[in-house]
PDB file of N, CA and C in Angstrom:
ATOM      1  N   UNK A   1     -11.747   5.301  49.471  1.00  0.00           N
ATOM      2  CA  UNK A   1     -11.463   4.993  48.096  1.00  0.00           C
ATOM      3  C   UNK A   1     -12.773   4.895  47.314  1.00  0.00           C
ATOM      4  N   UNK A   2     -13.543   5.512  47.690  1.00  0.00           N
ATOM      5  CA  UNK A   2     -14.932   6.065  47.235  1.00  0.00           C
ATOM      6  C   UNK A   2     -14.535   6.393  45.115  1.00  0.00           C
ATOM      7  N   UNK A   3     -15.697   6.213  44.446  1.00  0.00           N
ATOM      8  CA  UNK A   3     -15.272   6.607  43.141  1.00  0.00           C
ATOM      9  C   UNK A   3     -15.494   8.074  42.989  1.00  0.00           C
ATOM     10  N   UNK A   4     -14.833   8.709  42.149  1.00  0.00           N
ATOM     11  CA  UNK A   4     -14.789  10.457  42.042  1.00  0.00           C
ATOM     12  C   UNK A   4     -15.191  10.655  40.806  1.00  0.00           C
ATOM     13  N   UNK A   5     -16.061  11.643  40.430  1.00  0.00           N
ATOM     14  CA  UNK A   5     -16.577  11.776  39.634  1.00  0.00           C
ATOM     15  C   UNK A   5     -15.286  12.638  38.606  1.00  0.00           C
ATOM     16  N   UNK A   6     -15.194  12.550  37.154  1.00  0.00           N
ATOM     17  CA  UNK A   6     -14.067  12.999  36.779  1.00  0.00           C
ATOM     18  C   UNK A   6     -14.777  13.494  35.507  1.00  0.00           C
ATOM     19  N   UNK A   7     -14.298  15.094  35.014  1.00  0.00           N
ATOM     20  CA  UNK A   7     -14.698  15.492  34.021  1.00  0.00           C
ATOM     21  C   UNK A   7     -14.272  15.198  32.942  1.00  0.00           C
ATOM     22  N   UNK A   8     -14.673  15.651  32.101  1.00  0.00           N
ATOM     23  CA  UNK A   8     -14.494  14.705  30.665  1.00  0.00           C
ATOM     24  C   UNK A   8     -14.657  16.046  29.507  1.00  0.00           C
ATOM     25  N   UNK A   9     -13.946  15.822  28.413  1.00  0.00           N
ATOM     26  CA  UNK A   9     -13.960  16.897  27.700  1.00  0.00           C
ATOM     27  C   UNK A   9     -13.833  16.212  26.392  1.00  0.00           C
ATOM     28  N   UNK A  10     -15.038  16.842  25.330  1.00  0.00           N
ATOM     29  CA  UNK A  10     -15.056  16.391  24.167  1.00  0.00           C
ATOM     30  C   UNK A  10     -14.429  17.019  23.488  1.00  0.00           C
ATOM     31  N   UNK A  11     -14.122  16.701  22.007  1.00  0.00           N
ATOM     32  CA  UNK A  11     -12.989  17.057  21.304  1.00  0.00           C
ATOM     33  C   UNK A  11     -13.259  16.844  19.638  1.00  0.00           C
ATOM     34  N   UNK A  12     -14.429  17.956  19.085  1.00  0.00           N
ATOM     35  CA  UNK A  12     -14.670  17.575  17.671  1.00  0.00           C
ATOM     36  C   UNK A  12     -13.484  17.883  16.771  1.00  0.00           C
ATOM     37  N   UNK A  13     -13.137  17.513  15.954  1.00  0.00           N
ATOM     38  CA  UNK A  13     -12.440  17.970  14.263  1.00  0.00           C
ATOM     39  C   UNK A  13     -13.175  17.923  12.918  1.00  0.00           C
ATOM     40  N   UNK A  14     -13.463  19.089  12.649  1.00  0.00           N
ATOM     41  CA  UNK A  14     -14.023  19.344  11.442  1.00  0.00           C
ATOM     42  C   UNK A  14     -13.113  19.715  10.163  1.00  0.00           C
ATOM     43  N   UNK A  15     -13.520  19.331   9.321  1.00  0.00           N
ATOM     44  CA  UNK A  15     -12.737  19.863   7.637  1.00  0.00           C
ATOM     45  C   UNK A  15     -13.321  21.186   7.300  1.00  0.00           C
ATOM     46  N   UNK A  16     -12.906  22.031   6.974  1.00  0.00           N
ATOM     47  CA  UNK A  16     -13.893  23.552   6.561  1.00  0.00           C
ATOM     48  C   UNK A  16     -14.247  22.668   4.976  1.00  0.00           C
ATOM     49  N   UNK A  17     -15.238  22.814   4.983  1.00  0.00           N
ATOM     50  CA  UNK A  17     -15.988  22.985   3.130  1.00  0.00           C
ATOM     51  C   UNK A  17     -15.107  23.498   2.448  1.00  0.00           C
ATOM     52  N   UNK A  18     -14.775  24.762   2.365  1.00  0.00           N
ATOM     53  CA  UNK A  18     -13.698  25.562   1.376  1.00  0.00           C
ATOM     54  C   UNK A  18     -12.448  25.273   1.291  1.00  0.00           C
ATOM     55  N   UNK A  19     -11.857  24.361   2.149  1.00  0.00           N
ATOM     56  CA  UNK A  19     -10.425  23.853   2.156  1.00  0.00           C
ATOM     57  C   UNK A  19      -9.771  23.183   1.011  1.00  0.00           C
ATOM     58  N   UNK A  20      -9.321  23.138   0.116  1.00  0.00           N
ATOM     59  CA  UNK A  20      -9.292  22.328  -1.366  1.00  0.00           C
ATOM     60  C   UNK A  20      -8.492  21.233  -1.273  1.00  0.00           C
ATOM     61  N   UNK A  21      -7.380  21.611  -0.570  1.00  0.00           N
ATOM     62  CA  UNK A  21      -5.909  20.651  -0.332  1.00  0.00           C
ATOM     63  C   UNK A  21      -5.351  20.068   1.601  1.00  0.00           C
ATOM     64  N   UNK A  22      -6.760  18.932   0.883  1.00  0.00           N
ATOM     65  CA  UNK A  22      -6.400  18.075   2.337  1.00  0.00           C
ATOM     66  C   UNK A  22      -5.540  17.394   2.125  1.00  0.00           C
ATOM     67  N   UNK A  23      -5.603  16.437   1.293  1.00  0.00           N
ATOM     68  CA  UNK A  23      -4.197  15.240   1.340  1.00  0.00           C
ATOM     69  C   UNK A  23      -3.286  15.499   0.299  1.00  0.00           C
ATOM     70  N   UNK A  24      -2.518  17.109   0.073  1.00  0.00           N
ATOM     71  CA  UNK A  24      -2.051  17.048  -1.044  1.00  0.00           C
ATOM     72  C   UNK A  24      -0.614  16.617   0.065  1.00  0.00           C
ATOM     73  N   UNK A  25      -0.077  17.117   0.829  1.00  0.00           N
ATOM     74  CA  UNK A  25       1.388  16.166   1.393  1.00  0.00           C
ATOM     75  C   UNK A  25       1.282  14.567   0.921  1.00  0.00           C
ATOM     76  N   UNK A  26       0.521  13.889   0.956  1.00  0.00           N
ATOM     77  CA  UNK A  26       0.375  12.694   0.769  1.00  0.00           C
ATOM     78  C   UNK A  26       0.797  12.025  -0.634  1.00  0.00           C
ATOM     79  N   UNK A  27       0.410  13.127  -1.661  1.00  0.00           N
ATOM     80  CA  UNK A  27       0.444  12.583  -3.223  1.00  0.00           C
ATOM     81  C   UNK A  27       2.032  13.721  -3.547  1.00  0.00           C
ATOM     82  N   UNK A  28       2.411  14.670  -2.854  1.00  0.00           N
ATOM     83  CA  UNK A  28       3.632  15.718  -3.284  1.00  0.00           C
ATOM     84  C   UNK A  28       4.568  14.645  -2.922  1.00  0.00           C
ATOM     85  N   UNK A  29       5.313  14.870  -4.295  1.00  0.00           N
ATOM     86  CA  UNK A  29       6.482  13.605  -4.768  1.00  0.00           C
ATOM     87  C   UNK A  29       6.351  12.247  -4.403  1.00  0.00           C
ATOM     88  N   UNK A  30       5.354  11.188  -4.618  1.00  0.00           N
ATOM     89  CA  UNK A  30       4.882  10.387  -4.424  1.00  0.00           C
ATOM     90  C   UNK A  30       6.021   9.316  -5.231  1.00  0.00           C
ATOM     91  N   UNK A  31       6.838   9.784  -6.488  1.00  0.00           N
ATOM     92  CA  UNK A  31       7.670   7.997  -6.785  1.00  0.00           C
ATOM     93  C   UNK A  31       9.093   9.219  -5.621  1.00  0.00           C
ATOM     94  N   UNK A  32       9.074   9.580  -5.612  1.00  0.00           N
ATOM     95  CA  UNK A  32      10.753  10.016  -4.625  1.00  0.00           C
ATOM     96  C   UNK A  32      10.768   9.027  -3.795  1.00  0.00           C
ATOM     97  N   UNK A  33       8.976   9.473  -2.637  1.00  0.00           N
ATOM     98  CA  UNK A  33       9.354   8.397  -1.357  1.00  0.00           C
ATOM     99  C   UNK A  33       8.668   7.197  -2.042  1.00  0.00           C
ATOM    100  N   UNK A  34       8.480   6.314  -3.041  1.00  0.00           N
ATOM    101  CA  UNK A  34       8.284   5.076  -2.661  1.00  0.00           C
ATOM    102  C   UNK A  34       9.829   4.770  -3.033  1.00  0.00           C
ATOM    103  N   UNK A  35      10.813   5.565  -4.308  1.00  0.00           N
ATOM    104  CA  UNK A  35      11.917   4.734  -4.735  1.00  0.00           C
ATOM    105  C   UNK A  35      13.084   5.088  -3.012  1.00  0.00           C
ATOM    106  N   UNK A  36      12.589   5.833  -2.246  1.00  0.00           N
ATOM    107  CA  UNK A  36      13.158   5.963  -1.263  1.00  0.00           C
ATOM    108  C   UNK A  36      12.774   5.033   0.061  1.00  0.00           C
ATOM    109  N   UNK A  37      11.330   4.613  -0.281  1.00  0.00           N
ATOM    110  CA  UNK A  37      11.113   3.323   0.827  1.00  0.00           C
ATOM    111  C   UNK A  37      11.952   2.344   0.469  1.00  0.00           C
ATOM    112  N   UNK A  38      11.866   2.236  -1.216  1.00  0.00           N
ATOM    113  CA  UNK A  38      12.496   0.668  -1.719  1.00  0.00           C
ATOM    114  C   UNK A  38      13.972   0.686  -1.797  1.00  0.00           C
ATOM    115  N   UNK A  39      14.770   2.050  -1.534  1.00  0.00           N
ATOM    116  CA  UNK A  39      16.114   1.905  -1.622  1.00  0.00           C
ATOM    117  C   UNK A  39      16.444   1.440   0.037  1.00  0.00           C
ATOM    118  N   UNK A  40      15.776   1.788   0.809  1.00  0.00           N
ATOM    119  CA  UNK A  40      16.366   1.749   2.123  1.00  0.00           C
ATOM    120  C   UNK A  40      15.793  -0.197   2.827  1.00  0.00           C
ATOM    121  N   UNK A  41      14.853  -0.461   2.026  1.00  0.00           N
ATOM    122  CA  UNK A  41      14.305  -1.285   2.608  1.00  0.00           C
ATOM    123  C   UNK A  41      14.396  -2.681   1.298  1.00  0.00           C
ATOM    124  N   UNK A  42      15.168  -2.390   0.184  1.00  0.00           N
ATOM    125  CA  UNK A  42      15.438  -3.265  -1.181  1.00  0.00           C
ATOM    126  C   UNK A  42      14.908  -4.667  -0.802  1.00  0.00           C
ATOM    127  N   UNK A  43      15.674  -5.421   0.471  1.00  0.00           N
ATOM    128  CA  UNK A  43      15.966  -6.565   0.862  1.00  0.00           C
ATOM    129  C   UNK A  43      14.014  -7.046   1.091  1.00  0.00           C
ATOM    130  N   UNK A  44      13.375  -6.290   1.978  1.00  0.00           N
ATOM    131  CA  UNK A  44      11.946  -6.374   2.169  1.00  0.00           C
ATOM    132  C   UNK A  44      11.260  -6.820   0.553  1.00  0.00           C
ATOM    133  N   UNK A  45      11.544  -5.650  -0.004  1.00  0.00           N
ATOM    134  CA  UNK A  45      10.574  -5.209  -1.163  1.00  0.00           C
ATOM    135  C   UNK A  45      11.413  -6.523  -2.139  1.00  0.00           C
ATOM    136  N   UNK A  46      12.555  -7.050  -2.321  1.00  0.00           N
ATOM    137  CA  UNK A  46      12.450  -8.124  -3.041  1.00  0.00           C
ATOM    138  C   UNK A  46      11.853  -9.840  -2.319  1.00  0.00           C
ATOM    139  N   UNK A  47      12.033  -9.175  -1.314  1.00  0.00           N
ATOM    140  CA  UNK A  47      11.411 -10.435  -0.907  1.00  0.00           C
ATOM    141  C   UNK A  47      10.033 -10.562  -1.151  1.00  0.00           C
ATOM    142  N   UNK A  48       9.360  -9.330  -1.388  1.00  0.00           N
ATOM    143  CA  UNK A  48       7.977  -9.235  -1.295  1.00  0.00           C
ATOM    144  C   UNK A  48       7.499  -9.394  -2.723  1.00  0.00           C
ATOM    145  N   UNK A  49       8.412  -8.790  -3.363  1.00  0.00           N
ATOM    146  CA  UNK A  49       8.070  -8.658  -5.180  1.00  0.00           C
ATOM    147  C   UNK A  49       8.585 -10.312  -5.789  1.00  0.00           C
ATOM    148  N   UNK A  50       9.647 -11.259  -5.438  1.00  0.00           N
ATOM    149  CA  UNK A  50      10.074 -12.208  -6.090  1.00  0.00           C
ATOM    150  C   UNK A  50       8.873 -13.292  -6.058  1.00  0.00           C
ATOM    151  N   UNK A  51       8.202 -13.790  -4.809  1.00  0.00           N
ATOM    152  CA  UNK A  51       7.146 -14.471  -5.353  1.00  0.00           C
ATOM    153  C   UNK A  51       6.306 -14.302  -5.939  1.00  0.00           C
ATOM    154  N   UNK A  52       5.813 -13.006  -6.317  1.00  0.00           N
ATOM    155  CA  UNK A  52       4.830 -12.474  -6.910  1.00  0.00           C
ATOM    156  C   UNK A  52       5.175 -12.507  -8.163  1.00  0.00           C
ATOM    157  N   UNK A  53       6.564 -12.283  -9.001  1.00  0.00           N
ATOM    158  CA  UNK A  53       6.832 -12.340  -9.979  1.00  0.00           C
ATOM    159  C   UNK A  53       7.208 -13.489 -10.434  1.00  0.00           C
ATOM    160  N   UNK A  54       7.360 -14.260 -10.032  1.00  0.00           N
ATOM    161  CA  UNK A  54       7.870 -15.794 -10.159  1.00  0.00           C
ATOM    162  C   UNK A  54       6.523 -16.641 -10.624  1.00  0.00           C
ATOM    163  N   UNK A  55       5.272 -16.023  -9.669  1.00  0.00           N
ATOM    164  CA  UNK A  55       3.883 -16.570  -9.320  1.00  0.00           C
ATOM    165  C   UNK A  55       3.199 -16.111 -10.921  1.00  0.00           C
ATOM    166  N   UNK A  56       3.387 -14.822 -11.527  1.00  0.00           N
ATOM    167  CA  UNK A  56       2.984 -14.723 -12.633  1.00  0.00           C
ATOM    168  C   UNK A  56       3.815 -15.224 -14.220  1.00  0.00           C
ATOM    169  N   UNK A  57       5.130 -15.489 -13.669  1.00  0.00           N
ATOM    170  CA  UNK A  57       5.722 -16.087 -14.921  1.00  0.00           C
ATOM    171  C   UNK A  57       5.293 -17.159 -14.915  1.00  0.00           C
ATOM    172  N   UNK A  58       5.164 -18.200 -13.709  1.00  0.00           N
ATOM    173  CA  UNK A  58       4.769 -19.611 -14.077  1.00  0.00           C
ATOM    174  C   UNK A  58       3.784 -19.808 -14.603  1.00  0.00           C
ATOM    175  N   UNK A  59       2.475 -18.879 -14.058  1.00  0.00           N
ATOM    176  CA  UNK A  59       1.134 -18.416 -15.115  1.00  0.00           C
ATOM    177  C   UNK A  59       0.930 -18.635 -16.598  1.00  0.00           C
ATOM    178  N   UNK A  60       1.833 -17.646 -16.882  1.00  0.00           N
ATOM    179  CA  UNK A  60       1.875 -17.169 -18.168  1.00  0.00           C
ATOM    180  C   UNK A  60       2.373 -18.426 -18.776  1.00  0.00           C
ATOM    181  N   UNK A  61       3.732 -19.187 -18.571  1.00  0.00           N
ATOM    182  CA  UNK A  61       4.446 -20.615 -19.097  1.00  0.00           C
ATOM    183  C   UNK A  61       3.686 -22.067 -18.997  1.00  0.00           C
ATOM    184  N   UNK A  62       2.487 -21.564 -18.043  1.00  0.00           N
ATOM    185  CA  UNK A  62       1.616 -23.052 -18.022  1.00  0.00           C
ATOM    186  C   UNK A  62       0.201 -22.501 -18.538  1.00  0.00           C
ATOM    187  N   UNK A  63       0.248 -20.995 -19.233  1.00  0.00           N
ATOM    188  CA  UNK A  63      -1.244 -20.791 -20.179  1.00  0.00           C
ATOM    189  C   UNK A  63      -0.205 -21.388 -21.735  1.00  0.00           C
ATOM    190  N   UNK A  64       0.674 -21.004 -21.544  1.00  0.00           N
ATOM    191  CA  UNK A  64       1.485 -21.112 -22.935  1.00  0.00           C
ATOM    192  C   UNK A  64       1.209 -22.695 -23.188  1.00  0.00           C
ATOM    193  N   UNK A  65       1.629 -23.364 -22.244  1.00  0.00           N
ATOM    194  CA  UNK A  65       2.219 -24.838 -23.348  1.00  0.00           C
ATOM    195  C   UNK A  65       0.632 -25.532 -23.023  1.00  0.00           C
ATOM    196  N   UNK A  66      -0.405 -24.636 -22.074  1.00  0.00           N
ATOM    197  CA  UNK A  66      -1.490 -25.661 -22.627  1.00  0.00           C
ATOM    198  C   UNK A  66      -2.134 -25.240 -23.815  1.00  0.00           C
ATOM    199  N   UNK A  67      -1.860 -23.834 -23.857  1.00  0.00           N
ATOM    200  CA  UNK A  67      -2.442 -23.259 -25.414  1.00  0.00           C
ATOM    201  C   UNK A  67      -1.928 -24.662 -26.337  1.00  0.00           C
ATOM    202  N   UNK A  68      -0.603 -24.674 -26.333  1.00  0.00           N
ATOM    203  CA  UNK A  68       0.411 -25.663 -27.543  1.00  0.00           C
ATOM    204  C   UNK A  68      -0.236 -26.672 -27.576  1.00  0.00           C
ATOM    205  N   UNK A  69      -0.490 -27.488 -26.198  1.00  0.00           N
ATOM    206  CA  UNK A  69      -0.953 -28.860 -25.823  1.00  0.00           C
ATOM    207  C   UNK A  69      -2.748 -29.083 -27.101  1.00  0.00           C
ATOM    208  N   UNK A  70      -3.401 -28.015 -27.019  1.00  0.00           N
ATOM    209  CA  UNK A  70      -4.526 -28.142 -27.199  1.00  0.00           C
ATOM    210  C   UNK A  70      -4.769 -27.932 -28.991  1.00  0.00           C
ATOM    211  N   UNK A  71      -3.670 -27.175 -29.649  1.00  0.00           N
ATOM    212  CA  UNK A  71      -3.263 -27.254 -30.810  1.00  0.00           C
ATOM    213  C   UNK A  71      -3.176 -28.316 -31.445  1.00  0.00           C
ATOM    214  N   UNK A  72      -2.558 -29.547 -31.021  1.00  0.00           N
ATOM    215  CA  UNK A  72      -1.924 -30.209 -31.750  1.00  0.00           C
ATOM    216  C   UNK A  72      -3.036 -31.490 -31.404  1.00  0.00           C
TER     217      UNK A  72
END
């Protein structure tokens, strides 16, 4: 049970220079699949969006009444 020497093979990937459209799959119809992530997955994405929106209304309702507060 001696160790064996084992070959090994490298493996570059290059971009050609002249290639123009590397990540265009990525941006082709870009709102289809997000309104298609958020239809299949709604329950996620409100869970994910309601504190966040909740987090900026309270913002906005406690810049408001100290604006008022500082008025008067």
């Amino acid at each position: 049970m001696g160790k064996q020497p084992v070959k090994m093979r490298a493996v570059v990937y290059a971009l050609s220079p002249f290639q123009q459209k590397i990540m265009s799959g990525l941006w082709k119809d870009l709102p289809g699949k997000i309104s298609h992530k958020v239809s299949e997955n709604w329950i996620s994405a409100t869970l994910l969006l309601t504190p966040l929106v909740g987090t900026y209304i309270y913002v906005q309702n406690y810049k408001e009444r100290e604006k008022l507060e500082h008025r008067y």
